[in-house]
Protein backbone atom coordinates (compact mmCIF):
# COMPACT_ATOMS: atom_id res chain seq x y z
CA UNK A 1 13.72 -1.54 -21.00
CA UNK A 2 15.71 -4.36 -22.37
CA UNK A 3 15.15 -7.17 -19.70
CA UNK A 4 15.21 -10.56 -20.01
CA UNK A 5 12.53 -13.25 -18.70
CA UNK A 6 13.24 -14.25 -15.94
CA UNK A 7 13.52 -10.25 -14.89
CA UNK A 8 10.14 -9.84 -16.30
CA UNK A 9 8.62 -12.75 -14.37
CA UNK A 10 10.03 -11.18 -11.18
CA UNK A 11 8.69 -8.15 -12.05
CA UNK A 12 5.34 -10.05 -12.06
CA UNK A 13 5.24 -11.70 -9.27
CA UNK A 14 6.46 -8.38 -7.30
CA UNK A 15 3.45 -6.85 -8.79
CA UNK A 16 1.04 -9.39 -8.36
CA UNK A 17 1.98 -9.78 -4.81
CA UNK A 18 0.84 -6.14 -3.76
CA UNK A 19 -1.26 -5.80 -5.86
CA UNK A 20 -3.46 -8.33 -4.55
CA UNK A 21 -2.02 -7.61 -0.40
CA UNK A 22 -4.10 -4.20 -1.54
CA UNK A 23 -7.17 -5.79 -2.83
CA UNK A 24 -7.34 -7.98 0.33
CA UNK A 25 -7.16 -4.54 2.58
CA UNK A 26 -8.78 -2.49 0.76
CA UNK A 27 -12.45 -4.87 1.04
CA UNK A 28 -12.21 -3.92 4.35
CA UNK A 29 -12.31 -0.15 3.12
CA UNK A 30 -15.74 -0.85 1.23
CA UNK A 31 -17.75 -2.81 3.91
CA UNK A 32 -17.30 -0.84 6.86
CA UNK A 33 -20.55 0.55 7.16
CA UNK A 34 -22.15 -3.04 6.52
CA UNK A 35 -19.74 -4.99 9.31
CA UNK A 36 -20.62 -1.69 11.88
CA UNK A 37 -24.21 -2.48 11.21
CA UNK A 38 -24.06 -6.44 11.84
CA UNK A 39 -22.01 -5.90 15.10
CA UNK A 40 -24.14 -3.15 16.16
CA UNK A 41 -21.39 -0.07 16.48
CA UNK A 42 -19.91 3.23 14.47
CA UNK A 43 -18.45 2.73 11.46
CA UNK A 44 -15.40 4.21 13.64
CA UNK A 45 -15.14 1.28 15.93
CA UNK A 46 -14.67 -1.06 12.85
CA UNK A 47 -12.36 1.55 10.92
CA UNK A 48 -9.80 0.27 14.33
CA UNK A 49 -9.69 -2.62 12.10
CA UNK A 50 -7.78 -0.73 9.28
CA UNK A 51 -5.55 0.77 12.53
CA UNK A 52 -4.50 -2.85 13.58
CA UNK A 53 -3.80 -3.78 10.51
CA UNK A 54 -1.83 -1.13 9.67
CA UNK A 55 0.03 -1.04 13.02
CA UNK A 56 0.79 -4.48 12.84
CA UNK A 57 2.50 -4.21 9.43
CA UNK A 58 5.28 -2.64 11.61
CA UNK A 59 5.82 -6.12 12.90
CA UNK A 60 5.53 -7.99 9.79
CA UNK A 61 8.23 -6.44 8.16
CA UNK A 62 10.32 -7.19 10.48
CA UNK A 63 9.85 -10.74 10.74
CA UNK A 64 9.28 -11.02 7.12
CA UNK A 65 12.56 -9.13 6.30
CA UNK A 66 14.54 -11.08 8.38
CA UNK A 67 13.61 -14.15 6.64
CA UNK A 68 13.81 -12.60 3.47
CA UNK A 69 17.90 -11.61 4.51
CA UNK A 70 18.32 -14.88 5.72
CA UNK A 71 16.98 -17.30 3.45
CA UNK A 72 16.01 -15.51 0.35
CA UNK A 73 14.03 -12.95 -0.93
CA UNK A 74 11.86 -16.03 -2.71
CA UNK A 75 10.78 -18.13 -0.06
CA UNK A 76 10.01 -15.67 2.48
CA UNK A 77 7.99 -13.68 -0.30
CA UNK A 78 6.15 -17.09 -0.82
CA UNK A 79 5.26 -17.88 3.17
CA UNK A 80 4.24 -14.31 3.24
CA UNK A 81 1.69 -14.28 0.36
CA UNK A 82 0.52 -17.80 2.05
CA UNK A 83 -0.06 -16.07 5.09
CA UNK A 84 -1.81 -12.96 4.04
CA UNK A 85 -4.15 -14.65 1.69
CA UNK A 86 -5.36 -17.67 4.29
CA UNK A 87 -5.74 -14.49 7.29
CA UNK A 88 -7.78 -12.64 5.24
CA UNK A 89 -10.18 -15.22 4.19
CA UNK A 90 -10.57 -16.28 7.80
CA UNK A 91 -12.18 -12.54 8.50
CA UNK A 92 -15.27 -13.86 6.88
CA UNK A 93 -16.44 -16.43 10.04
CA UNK A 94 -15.84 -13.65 12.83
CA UNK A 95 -18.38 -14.25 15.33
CA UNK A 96 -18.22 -10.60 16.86
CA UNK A 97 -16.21 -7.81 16.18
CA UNK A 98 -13.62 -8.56 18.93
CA UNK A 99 -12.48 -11.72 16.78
CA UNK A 100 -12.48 -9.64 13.46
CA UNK A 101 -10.39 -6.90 14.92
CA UNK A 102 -7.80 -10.20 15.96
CA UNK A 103 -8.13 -11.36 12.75
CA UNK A 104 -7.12 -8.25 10.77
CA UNK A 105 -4.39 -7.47 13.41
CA UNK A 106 -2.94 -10.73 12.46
CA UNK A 107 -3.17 -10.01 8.48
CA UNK A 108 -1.62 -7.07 8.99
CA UNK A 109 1.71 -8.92 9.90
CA UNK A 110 1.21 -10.59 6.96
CA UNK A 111 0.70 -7.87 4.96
CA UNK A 112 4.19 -5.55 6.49
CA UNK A 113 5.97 -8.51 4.80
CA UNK A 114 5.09 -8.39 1.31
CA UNK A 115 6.12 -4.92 0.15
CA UNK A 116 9.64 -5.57 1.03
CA UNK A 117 10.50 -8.51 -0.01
CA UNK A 118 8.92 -7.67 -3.78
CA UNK A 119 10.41 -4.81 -3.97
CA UNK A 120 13.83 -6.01 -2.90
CA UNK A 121 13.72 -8.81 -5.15
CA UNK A 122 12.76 -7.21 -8.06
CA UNK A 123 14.86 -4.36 -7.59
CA UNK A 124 18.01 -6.27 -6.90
CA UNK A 125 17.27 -8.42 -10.03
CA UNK A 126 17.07 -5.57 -12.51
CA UNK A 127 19.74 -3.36 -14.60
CA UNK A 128 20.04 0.63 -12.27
CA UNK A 129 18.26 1.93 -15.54
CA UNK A 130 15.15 0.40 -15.31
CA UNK A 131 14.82 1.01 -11.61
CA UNK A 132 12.84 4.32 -12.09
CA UNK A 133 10.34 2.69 -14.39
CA UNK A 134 10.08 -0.76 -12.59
CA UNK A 135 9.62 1.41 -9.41
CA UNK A 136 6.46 2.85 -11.02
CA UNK A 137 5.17 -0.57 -11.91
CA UNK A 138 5.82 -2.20 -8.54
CA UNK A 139 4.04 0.65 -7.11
CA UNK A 140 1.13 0.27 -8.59
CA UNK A 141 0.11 -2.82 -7.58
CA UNK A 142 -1.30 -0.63 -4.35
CA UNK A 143 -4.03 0.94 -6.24
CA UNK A 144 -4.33 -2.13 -8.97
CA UNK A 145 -5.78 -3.75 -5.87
CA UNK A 146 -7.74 -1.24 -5.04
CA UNK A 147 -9.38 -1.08 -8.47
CA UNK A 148 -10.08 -4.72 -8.26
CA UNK A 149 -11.76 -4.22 -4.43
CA UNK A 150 -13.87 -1.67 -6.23
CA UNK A 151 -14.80 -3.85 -9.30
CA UNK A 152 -15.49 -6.83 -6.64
CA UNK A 153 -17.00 -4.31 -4.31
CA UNK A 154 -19.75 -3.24 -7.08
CA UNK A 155 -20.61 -6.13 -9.07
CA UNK A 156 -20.87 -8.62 -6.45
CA UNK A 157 -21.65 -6.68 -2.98
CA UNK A 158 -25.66 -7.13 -2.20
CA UNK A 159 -25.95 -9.64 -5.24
CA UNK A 160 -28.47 -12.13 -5.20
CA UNK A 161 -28.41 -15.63 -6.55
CA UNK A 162 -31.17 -17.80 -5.38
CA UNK A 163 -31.76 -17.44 -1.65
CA UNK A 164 -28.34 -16.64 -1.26
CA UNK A 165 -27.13 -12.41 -1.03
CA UNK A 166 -23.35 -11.83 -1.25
CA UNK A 167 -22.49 -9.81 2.50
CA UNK A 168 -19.11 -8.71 3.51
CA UNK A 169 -18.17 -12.18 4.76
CA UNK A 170 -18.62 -13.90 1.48
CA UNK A 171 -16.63 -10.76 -0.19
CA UNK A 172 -13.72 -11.68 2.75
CA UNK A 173 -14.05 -15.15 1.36
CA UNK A 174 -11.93 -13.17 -2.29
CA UNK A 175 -8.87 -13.18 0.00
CA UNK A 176 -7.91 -16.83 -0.44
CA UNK A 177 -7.14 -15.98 -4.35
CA UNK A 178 -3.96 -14.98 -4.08
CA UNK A 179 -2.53 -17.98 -2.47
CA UNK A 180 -2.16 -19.26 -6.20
CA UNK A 181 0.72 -17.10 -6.76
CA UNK A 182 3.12 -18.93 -5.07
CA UNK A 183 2.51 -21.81 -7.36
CA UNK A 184 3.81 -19.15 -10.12
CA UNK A 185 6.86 -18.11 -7.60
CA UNK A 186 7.38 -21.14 -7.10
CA UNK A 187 7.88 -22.66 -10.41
CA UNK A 188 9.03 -19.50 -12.59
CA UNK A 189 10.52 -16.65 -10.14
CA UNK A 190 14.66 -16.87 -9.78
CA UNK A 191 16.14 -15.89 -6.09
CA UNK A 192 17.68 -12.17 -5.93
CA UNK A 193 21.07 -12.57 -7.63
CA UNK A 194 22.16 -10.15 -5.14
CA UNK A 195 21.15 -12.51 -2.10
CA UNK A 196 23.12 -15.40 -3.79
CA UNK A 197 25.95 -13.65 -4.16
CA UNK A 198 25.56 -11.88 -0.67
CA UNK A 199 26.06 -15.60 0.67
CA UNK A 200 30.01 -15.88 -0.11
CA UNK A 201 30.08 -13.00 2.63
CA UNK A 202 29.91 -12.56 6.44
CA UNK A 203 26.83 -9.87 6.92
CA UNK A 204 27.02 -7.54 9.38
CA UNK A 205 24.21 -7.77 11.88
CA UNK A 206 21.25 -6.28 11.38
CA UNK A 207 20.88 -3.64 14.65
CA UNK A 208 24.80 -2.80 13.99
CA UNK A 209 23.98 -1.67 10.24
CA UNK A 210 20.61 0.44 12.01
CA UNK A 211 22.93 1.92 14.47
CA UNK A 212 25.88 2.83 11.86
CA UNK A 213 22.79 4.37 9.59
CA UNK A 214 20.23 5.66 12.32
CA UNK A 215 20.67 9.36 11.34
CA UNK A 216 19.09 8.17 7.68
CA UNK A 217 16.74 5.77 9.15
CA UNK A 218 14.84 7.75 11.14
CA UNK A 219 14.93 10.65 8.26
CA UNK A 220 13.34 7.46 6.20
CA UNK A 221 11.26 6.57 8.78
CA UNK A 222 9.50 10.72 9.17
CA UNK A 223 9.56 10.15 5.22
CA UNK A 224 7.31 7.21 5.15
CA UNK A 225 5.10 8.61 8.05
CA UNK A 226 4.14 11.66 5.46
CA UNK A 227 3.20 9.16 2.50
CA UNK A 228 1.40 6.89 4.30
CA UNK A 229 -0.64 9.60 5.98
CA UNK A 230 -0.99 11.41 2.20
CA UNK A 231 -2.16 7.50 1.16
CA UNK A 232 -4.58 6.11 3.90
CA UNK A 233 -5.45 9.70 4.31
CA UNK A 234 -6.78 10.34 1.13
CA UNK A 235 -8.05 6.50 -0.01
CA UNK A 236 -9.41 4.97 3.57
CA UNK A 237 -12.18 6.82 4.15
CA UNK A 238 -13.33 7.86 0.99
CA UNK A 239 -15.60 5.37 -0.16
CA UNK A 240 -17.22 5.55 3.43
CA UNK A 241 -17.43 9.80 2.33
CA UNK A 242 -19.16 8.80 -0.89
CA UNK A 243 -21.68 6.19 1.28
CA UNK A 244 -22.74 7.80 3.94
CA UNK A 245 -22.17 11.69 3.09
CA UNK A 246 -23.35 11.44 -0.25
CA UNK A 247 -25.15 8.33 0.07
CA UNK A 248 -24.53 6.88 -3.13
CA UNK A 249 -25.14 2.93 -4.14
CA UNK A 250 -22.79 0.44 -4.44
CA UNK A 251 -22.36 0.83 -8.12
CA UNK A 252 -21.67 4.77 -7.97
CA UNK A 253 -19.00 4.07 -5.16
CA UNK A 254 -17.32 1.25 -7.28
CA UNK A 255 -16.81 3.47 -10.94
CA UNK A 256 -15.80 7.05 -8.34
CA UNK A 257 -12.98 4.24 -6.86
CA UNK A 258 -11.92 3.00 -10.37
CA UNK A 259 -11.59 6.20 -11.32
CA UNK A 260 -9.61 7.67 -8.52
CA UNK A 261 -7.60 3.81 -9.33
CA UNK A 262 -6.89 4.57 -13.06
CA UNK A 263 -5.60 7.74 -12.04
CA UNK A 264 -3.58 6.45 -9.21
CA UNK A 265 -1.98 3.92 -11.92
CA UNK A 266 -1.42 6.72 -14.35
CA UNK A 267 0.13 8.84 -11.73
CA UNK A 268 2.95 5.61 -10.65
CA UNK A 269 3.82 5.01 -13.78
CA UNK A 270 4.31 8.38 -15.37
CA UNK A 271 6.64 9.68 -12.07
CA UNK A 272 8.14 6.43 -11.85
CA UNK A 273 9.70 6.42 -15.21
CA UNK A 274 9.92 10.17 -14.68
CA UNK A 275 12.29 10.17 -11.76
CA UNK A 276 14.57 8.54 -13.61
CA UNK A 277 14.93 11.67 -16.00
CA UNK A 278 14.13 14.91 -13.16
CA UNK A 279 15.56 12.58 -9.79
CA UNK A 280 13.58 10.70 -7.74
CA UNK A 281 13.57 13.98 -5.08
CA UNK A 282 12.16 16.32 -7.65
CA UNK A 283 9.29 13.69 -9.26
CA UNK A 284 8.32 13.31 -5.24
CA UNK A 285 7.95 17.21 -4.94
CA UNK A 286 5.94 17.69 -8.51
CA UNK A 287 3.68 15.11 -7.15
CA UNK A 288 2.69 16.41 -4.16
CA UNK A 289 2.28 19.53 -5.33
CA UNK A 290 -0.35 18.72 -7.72
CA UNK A 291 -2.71 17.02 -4.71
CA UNK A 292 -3.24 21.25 -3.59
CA UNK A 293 -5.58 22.55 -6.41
CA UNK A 294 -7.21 18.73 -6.54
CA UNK A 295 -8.71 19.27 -2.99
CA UNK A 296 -11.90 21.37 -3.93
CA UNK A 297 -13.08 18.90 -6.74
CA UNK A 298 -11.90 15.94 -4.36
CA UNK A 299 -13.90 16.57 -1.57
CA UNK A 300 -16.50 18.88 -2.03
CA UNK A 301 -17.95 18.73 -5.18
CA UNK A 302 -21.91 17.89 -4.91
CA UNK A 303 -21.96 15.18 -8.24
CA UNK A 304 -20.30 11.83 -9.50
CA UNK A 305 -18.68 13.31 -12.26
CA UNK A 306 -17.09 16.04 -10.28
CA UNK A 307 -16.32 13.88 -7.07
CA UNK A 308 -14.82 11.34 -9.77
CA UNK A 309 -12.50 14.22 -11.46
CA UNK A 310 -11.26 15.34 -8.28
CA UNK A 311 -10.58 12.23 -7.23
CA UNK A 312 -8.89 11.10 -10.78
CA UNK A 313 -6.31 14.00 -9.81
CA UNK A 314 -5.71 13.09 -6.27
CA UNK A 315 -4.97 9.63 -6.94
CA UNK A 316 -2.29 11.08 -9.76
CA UNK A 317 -0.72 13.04 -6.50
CA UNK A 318 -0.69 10.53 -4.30
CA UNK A 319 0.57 7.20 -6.58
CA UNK A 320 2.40 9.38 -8.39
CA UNK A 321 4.85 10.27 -5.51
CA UNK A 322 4.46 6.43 -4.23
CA UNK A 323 5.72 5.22 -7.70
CA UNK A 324 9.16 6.80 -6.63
CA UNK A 325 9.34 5.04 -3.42
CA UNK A 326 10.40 1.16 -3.82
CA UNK A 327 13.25 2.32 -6.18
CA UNK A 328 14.35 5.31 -3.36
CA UNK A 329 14.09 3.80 -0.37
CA UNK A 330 16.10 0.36 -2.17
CA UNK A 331 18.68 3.22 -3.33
CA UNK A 332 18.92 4.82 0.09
CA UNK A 333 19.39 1.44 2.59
CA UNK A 334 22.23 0.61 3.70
CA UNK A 335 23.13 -3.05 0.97
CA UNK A 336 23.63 -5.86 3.93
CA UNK A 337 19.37 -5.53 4.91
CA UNK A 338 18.15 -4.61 2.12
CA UNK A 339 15.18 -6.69 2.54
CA UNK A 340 14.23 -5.47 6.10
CA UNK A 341 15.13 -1.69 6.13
CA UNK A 342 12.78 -0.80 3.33
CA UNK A 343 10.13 -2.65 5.04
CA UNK A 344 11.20 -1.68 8.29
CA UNK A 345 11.19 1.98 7.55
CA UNK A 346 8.04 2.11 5.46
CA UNK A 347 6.00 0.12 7.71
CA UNK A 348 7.34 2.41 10.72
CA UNK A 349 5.87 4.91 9.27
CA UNK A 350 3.18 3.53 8.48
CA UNK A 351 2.61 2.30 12.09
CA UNK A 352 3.00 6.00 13.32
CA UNK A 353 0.34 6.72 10.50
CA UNK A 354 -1.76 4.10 11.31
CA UNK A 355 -4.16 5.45 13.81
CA UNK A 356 -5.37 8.21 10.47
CA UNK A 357 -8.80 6.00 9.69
CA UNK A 358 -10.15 6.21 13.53
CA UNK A 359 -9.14 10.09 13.71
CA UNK A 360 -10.51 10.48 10.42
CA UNK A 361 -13.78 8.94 11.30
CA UNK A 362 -14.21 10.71 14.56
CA UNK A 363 -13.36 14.29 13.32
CA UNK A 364 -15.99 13.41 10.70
CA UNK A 365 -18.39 12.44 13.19
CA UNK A 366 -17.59 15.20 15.76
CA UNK A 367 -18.76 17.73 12.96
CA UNK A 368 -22.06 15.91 12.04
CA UNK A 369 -20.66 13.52 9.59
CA UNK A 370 -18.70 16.15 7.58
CA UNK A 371 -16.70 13.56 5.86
CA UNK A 372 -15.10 15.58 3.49
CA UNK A 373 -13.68 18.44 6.31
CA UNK A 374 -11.95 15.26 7.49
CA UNK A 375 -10.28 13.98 4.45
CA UNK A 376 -9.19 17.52 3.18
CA UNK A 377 -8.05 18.34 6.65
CA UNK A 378 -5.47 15.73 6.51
CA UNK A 379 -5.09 15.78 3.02
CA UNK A 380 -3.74 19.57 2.95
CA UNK A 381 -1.37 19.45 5.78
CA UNK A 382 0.31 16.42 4.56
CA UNK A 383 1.14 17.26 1.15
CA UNK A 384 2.57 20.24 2.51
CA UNK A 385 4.79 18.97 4.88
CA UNK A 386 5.59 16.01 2.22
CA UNK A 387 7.18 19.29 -0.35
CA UNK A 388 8.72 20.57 3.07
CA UNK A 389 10.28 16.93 3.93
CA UNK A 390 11.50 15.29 0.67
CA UNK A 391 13.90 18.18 -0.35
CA UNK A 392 16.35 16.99 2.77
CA UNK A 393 16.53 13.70 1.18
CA UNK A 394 19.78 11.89 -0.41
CA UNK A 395 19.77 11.51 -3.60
CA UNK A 396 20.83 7.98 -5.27
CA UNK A 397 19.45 7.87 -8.57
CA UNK A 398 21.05 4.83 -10.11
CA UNK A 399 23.19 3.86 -7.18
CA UNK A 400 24.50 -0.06 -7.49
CA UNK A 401 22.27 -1.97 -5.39
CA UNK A 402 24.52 -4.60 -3.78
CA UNK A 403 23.65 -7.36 -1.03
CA UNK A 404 26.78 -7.77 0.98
């Protein structure tokens, strides 16, 4: 990729933005057993924590979006990253779990704005050749963060220093970090030369552009209900399988997660840059397809090793088909809200979806804490109807990405 740097600093700061959005949700994922336990409840009562927050992204991308078409793809990416970071770290003084539930609801908005605006910017600031690769790259920031929550998760979780032992609030405390990046936006990250140039035009308004598309919105929308489910439904839960089904330590947990992560980061990359030779349609279908003979090993091997293999291969499956997605979904919306119809249609999605970590947890309970029945339950169906569901989509490999 020949790209200059100011492209590459975009790039960055796209990446850097989810990828730490992800670490900041995926804590949560690693102390649920320990906040159930201080309020006195299931572990599915807090997992309607991870429901809120992904519900709410719905909303977030929305608002976010429509900033981001309005006045730039830059600012709104920076108010958004302000946003996320200062909710998060405000989870750690919840005084019940009625206030932490608020709390996360309200990071979730947050957190429905970032996607879209990084991806927008980045992809409307980069040559249609590197799309498939950058694509990959933006994409895995998701499980980047995730790697990170599991390196935070096992060398500080339970530490002692003194008379004072690191809980989950102190670990919510991490979320404040990425509030430095807007310094680096700020200072270093050019506006979407598409936005600028959208400004010499009249856009059309926003539900107009819905209503002209809504036939390939709401095929988007069914689109980004199947990853997200094939995503939360296959990362969410799983460290609370390995806890409490297998009941491994901290330290086992975090090294099965950065495992499943380096895989994950592998698998965006690789079908990233591959969609831009085999389409972005067929690198989507591979993907999925390899998540099948991955469910054994993933959820019900007995050891570590195994558990971590499985889930090495999973994570490939899952990230891999994700690694497509910020370059397809730019390709497919309609140019004049660009910003917001990504967002808008992943995040619907992702609110239908977002209900996966409570039905997870209660299926699991409702068969004696069979954990892994749960996760390959959902797991199976939804890669399946992911093969079924991506061949009816357009293909735009290397389409012109306009703003106007």
């Amino acid at each position: 990729m020949n790209l200059t740097g100011e492209q590459k600093r975009t790039i960055l700061a796209a990446w850097l933005g989810w990828t730490l959005d992800a670490f900041d949700f995926f804590l949560l994922t690693f102390l649920l057993k320990d906040i159930a336990k201080e309020f006195g409840v299931e572990v599915s009562a807090v997992a309607y924590a991870l429901f809120l927050t992904l519900a709410m992204r719905f909303v977030g991308a929305f608002i976010f979006g429509r900033i981001g078409d309005k006045w730039g793809r830059k600012p709104a990416l920076m108010l958004d990253i302000l946003c996320y970071s200062i909710i998060g770290a405000l989870a750690a003084f919840s005084p019940n779990l009625t206030i932490f539930l608020v709390l996360r609801a309200l990071f979730g908005i947050a957190m429905g704005g970032e996607w879209g605006l990084g991806s927008s910017l980045a992809m409307e600031s980069i040559p249609p050749q590197a799309r498939g690769t950058v694509s990959g790259i933006l994409q895995c920031g998701y499980p980047s963060g995730f790697l990170i929550a599991a390196v935070a998760y096992g060398l500080l979780d339970g530490r002692t220093f003194g008379d004072f032992t690191i809980g989950w609030r102190a670990m919510f405390l991490l979320s404040v970090l990425p509030a430095f990046i807007v310094l680096f936006i700020r200072s270093s990250v050019p506006e979407s030369p598409a936005f600028e140039a959208s400004q010499l035009h009249e856009k059309p308004h926003l539900w107009a552009t819905i209503a002209e598309h809504k036939g390939l919105v709401l095929y988007m929308v069914l689109l980004m209900l199947c990853f997200n489910l094939f995503s939360h439904g296959t990362q969410d839960l799983y460290p609370t399988f390995l806890q409490k089904q297998h009941n491994f330590d901290p330290a086992t947990v975090s090294w099965i997660t950065i495992v499943a992560n380096l895989g994950a980061i592998a698998g965006g990359l690789a079908f990233g840059h591959w969609s831009e030779k085999i389409g972005r349609v067929n690198a989507i279908t591979v993907a999925a397809l390899i998540a099948l003979p991955a469910l054994q090993l993933w959820a019900y091997s007995s050891t570590p090793v195994l558990l971590a293999l499985g889930a090495f291969v999973m994570q490939v499956a899952v990230q891999g088909a994700w690694g497509v997605v910020p370059a397809h979904l730019n390709e497919l919306s309609p140019s004049a809200a660009r910003a917001t119809i990504p967002a808008f249609v992943y995040q619907a999605g992702n609110f239908l979806a977002s209900y996966n970590a409570p039905f997870q947890a209660r299926i699991a309970e409702a068969n004696g804490g069979n954990y892994a029945y749960a996760l390959a339950l959902v797991a199976t169906v939804v890669a399946v109807a992911m093969v079924v569901i991506i061949r009816f989509s357009p293909e735009k490999r290397g389409h012109v990405l306009t703003a106007h």
